[in-house]
Protein backbone atom coordinates (compact mmCIF):
# COMPACT_ATOMS: atom_id res chain seq x y z
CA UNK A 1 0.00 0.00 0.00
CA UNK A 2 1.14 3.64 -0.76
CA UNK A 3 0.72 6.14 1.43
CA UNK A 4 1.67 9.31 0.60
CA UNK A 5 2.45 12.03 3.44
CA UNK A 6 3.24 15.90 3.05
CA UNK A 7 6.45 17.30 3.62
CA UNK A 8 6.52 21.17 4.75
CA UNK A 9 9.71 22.94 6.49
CA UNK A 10 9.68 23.96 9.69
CA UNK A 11 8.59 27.12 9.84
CA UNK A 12 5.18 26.03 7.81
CA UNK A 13 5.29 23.56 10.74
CA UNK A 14 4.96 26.67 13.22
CA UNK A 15 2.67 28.71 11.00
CA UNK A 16 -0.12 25.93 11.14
CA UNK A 17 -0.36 26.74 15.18
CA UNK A 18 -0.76 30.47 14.85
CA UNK A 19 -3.66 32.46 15.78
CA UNK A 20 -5.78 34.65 13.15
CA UNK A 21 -2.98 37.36 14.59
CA UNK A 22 -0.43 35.48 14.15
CA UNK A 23 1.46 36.91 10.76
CA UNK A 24 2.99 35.02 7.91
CA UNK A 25 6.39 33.61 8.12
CA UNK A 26 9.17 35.27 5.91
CA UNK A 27 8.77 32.10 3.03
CA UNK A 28 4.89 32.59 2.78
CA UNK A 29 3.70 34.38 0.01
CA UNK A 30 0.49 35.62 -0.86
CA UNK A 31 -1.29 34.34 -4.26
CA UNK A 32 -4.56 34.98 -5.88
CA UNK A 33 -6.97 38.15 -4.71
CA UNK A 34 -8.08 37.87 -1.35
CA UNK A 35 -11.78 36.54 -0.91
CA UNK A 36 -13.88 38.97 0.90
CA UNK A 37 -17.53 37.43 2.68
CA UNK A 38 -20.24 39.79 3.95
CA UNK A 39 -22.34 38.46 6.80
CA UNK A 40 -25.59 37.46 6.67
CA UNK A 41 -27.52 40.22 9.58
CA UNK A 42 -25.23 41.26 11.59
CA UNK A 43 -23.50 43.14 8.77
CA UNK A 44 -20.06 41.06 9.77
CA UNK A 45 -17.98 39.64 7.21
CA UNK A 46 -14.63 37.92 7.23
CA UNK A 47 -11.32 37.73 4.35
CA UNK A 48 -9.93 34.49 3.25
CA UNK A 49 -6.75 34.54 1.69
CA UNK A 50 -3.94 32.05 0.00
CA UNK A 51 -0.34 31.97 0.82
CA UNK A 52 2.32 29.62 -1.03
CA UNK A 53 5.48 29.10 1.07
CA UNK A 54 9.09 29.83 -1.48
CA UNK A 55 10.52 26.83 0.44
CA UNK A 56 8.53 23.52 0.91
CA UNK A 57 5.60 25.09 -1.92
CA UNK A 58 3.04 24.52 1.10
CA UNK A 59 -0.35 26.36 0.49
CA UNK A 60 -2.16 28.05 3.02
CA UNK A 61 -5.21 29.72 3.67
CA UNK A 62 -5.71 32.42 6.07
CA UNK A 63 -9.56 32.97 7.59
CA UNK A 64 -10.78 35.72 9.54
CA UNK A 65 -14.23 33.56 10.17
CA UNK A 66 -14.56 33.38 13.85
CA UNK A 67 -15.56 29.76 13.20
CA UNK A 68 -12.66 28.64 11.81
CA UNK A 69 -9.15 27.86 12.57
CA UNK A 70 -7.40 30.84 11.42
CA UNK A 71 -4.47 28.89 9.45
CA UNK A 72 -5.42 26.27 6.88
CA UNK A 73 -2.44 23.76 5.57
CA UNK A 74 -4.49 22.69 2.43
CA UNK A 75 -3.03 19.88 0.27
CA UNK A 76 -0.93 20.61 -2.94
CA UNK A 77 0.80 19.41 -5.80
CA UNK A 78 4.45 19.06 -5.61
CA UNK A 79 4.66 18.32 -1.70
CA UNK A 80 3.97 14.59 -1.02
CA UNK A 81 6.77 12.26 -0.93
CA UNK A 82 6.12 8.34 -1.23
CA UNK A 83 7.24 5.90 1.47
């Protein structure tokens, strides 16, 4: 059986425990236009936005929703080694 497992560096490690305050580390940068949300009554709305890391090629998305965790390691292509 193959089972495939993603590889990110360590400081993609450390961003996936960060807070909706915590910043981006030095590698991540930001792709695509951010995706704004308007609430529904209360007239609150949150931001998503995508970060690829220059290192490891990790993608992330960043969430303001209150529901959410803020920082999102989402699979991607070029990151998966096989064992």
């Amino acid at each position: 059986m193959k089972i495939n497992r993603m590889t990110i560096c360590y400081l993609c490690n450390k961003q996936t425990e960060k807070s909706k305050y915590g910043s981006a580390h030095t590698h991540l940068q930001k792709t695509g236009e951010q995706r704004d949300f308007v609430g529904a009554g209360d007239g609150e709305g949150y931001f998503e936005q995508d970060y690829r890391c220059t290192t490891c090629k990790a993608i992330f998305t960043l969430s303001t929703q209150k529901i959410n965790l803020a920082w999102h390691l989402r699979p991607s292509d070029g990151v998966e080694d096989s064992l």
